[in-house]
N, C-alpha and C. Protein backbone atom coordinates (compact mmCIF):
# COMPACT_ATOMS: atom_id res chain seq x y z
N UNK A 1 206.46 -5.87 106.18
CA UNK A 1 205.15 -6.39 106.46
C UNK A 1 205.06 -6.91 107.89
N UNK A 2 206.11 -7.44 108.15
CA UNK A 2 206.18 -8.04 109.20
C UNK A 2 206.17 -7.20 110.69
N UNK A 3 206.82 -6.07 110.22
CA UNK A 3 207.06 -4.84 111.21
C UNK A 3 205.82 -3.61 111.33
N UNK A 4 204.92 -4.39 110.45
CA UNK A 4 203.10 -3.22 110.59
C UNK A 4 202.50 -4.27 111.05
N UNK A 5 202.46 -5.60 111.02
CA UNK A 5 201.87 -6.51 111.76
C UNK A 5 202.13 -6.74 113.55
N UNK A 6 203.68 -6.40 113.78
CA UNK A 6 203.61 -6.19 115.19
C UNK A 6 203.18 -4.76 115.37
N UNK A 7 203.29 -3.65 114.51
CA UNK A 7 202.76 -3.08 115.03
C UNK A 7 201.54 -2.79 115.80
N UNK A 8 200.39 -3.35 114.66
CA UNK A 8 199.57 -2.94 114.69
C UNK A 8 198.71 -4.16 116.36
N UNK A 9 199.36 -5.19 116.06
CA UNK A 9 199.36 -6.07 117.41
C UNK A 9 199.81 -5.03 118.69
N UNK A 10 200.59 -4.45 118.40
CA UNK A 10 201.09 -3.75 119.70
C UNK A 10 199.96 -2.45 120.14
N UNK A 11 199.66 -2.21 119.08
CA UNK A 11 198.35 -1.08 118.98
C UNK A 11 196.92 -1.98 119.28
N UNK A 12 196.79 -3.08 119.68
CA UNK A 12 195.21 -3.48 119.67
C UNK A 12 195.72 -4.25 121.02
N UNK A 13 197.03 -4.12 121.42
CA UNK A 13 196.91 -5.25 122.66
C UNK A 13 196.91 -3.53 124.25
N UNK A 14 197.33 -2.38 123.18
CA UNK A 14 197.14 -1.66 123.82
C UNK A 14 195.87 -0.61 123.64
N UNK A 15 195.36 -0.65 122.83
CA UNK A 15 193.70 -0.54 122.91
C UNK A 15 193.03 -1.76 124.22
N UNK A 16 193.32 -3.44 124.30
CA UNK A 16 192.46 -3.70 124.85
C UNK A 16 193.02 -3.74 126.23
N UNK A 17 194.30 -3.06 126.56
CA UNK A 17 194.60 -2.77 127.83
C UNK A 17 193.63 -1.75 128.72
N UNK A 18 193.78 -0.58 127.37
CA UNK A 18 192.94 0.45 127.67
C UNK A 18 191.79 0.31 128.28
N UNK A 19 190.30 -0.55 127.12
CA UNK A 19 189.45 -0.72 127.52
C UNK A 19 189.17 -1.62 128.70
N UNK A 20 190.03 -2.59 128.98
CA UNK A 20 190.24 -3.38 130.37
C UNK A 20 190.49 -2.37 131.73
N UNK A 21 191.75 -1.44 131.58
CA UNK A 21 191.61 -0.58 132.43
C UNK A 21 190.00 0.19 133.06
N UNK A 22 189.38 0.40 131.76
CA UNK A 22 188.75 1.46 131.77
C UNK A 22 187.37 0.54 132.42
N UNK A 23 187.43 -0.80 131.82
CA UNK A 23 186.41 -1.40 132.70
C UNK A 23 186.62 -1.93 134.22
N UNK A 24 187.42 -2.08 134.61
CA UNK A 24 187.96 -2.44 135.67
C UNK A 24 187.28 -1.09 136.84
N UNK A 25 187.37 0.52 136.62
CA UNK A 25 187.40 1.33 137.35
C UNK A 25 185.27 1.27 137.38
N UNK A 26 185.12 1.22 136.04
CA UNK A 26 183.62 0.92 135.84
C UNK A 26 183.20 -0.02 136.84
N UNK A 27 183.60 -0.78 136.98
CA UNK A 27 183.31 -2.02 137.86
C UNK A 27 183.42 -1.70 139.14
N UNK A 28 184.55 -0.64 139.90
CA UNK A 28 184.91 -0.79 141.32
C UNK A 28 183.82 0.32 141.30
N UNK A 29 183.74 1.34 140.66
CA UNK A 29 182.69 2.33 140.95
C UNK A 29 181.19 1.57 141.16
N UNK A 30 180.50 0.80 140.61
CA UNK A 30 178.87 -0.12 140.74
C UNK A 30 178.99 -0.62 141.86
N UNK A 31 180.60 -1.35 142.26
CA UNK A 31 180.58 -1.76 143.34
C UNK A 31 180.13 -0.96 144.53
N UNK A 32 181.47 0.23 144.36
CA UNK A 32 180.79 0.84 145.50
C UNK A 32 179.80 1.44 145.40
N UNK A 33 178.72 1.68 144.33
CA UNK A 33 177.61 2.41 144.99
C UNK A 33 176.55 1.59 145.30
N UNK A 34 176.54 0.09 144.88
CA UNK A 34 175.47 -1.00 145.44
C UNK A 34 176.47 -0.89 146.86
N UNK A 35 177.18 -1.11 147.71
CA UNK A 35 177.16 -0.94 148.90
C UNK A 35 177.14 0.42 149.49
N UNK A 36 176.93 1.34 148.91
CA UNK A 36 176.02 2.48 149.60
C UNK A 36 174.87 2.20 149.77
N UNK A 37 174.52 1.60 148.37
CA UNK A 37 172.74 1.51 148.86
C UNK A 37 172.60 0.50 149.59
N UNK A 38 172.99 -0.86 149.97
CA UNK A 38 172.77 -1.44 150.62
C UNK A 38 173.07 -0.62 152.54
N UNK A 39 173.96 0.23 151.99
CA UNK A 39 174.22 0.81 153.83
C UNK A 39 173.04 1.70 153.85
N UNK A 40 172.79 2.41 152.97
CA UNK A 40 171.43 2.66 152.64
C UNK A 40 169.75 2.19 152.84
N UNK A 41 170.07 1.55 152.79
CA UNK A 41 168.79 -0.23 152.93
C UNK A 41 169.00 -0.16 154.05
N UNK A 42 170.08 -0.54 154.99
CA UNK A 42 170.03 -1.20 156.29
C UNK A 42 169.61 0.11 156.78
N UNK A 43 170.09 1.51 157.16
CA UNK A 43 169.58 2.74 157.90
C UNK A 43 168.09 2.54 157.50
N UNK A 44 167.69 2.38 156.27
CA UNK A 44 166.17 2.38 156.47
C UNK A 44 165.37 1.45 157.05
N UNK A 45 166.08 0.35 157.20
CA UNK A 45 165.23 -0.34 158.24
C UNK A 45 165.30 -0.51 159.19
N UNK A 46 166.43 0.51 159.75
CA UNK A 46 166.40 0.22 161.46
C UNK A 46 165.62 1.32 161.69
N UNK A 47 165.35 2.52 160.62
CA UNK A 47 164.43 3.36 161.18
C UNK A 47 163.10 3.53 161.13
N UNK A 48 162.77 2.47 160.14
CA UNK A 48 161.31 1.64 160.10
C UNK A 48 161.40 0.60 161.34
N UNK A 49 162.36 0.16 161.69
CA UNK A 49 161.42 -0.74 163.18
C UNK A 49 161.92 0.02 164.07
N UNK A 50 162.70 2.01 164.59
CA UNK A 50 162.26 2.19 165.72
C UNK A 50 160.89 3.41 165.21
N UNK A 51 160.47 3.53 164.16
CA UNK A 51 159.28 3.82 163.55
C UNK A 51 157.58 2.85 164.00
N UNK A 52 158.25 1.54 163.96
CA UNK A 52 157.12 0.67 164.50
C UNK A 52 156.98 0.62 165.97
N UNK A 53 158.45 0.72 166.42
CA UNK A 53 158.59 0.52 168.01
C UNK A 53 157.76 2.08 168.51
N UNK A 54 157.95 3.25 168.12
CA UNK A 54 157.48 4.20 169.16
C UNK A 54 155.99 4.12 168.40
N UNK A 55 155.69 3.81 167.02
CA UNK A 55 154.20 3.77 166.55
C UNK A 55 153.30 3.13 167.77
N UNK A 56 154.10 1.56 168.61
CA UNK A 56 153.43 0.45 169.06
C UNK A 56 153.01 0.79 170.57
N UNK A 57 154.24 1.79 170.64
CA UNK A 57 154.62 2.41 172.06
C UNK A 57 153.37 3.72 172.27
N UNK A 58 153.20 4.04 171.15
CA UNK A 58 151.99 5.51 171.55
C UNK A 58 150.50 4.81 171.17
N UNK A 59 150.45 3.74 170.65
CA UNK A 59 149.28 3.19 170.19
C UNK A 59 148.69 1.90 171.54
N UNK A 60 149.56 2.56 172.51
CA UNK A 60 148.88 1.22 173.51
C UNK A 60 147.63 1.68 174.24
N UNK A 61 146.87 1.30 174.49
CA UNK A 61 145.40 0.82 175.09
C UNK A 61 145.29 1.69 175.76
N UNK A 62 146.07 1.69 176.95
CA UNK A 62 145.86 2.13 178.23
C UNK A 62 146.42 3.98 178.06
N UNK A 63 147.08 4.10 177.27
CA UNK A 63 147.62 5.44 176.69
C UNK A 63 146.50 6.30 176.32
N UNK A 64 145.93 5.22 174.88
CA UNK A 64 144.87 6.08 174.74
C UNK A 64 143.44 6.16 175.18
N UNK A 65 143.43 5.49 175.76
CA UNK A 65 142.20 5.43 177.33
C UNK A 65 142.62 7.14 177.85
N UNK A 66 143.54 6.60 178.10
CA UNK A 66 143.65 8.21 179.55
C UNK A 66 144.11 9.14 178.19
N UNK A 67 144.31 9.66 177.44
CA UNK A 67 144.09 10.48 176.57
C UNK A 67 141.97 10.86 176.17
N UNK A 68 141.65 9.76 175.85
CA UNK A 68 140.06 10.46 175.26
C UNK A 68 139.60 10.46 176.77
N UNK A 69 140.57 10.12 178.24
CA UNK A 69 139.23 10.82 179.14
C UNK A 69 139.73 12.29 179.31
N UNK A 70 141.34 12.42 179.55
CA UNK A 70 141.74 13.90 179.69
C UNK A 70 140.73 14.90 178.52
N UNK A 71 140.56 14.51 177.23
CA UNK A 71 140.23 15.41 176.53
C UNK A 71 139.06 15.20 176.47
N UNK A 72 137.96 14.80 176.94
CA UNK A 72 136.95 14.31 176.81
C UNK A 72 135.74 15.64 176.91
N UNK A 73 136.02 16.35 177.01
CA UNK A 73 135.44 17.93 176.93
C UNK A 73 135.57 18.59 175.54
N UNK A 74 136.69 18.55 174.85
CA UNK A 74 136.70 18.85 173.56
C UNK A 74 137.12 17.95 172.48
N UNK A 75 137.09 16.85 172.85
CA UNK A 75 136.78 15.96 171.55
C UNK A 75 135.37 14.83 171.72
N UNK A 76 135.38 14.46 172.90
CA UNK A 76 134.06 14.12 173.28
C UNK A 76 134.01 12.28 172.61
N UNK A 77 135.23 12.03 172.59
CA UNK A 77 135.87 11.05 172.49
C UNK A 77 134.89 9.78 173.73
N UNK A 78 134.16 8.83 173.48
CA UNK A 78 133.80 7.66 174.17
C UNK A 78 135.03 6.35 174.04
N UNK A 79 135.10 6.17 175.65
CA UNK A 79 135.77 4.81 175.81
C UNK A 79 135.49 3.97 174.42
N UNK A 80 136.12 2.96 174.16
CA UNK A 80 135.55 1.62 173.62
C UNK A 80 135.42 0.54 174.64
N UNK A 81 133.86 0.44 174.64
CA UNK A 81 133.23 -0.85 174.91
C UNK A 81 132.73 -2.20 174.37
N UNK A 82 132.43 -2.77 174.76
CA UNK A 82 131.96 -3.99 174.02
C UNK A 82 130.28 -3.65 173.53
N UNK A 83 129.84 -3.08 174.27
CA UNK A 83 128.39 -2.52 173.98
C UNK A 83 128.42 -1.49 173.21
N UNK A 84 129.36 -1.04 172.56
CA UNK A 84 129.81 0.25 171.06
C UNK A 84 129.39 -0.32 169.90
N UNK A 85 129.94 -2.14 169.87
CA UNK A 85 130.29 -3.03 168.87
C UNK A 85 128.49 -3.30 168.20
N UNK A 86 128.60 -3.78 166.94
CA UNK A 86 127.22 -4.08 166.91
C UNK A 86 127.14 -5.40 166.45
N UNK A 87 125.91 -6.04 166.61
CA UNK A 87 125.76 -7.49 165.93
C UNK A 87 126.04 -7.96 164.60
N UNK A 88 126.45 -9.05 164.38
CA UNK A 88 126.58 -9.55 162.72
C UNK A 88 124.99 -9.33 162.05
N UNK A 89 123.98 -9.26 162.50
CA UNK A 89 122.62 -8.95 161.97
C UNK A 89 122.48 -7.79 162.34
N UNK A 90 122.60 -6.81 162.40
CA UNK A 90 122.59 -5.41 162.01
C UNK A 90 123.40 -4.95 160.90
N UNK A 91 124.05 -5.53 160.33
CA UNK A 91 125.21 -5.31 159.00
C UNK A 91 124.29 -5.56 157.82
N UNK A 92 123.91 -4.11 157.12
CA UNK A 92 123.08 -3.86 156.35
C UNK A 92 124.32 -4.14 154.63
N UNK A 93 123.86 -5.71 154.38
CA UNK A 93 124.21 -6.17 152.86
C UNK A 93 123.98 -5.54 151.95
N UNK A 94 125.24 -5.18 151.06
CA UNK A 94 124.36 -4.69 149.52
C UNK A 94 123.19 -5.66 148.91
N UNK A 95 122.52 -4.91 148.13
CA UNK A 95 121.17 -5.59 147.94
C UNK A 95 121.44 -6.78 146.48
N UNK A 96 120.66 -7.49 146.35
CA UNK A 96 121.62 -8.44 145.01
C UNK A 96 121.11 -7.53 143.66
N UNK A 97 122.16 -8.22 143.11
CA UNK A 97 122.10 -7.19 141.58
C UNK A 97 120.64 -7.47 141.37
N UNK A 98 120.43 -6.72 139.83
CA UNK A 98 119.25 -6.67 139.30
C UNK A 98 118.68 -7.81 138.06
N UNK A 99 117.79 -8.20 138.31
CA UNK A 99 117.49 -9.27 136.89
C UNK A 99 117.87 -8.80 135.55
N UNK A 100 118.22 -9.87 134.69
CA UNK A 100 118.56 -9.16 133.44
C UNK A 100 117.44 -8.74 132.56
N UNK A 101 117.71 -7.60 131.43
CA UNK A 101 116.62 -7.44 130.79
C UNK A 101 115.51 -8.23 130.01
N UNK A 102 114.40 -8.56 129.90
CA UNK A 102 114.13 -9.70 129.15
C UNK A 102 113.81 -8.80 127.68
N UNK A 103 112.95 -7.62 128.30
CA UNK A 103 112.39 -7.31 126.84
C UNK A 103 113.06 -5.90 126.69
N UNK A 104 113.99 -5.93 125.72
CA UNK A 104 114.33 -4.69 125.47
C UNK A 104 113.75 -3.54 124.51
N UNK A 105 113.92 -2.44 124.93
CA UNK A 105 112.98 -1.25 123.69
C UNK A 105 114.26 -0.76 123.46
N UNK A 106 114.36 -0.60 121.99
CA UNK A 106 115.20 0.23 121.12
C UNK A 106 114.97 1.71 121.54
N UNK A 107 116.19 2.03 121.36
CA UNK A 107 115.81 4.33 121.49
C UNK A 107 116.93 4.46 120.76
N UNK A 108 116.37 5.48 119.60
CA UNK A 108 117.36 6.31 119.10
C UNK A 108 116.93 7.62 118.86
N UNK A 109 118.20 8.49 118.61
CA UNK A 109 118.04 10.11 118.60
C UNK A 109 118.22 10.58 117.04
N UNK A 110 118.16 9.58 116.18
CA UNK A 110 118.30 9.97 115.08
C UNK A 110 117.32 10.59 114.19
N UNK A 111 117.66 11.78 113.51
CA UNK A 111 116.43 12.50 113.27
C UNK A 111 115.14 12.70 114.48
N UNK A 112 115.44 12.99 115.76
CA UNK A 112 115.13 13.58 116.90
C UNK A 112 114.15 14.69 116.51
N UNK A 113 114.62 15.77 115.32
CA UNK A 113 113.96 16.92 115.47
C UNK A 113 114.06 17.13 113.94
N UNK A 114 113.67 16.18 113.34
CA UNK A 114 113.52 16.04 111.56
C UNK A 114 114.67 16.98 110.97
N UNK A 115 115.88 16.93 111.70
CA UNK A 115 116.93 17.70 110.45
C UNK A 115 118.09 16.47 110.05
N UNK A 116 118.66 16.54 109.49
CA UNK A 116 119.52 16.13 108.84
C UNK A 116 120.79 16.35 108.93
N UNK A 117 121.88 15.84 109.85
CA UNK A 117 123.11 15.85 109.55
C UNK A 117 124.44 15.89 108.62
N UNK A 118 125.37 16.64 108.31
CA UNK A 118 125.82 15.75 107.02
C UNK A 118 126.68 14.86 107.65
């Protein structure tokens, strides 16, 4: 009795070797692929801010000034002026909702054309 009891101890201490092993490799693998994605993460944001940097760089003023006059024959592109802009009273408001119904009329389509549904 005594000799199926170590056994079987010797069989569950090496089952939970096993599954310890087996979690251990589980574990270094998550590891490394959260620091892929994090190396991952960082490439994407250095290429979102030189994404913003040349966005900020082609979007300057004076760039696109001398762009709509060069093309100014076939796109017909106008400077922006201050006299383009329009007044806060020229800003045509939606109109206010509508009053509610006071008196309502019933409509129905039932028997519309004197037949009968089943």
């Amino acid at each position: 009795m005594r000799s199926m009891f170590y056994l079987l101890s010797a069989v569950g201490v090496m089952a939970l070797a096993f599954w310890a092993y087996e979690q251990n490799y589980r574990t270094q693998e998550a590891i490394s692929e959260v620091r892929a994605l994090h190396r991952e993460i960082g490439l994407a944001h250095e290429r979102l801010g030189v994404l913003r940097a040349e966005w900020a760089y082609l979007n300057r003023p004076e760039r696109l000034r001398d762009l709509a006059e060069m093309n100014f024959e076939r796109l017909e592109l106008l400077p922006l002026m201050p006299e383009a802009f329009g007044r806060i009273d020229q800003v045509s408001y939606p109109l206010p909702p509508l009053s509610p119904i006071i008196d309502p009329i019933e409509v129905s389509s039932d028997n519309a054309n004197g037949e009968e549904f089943p």
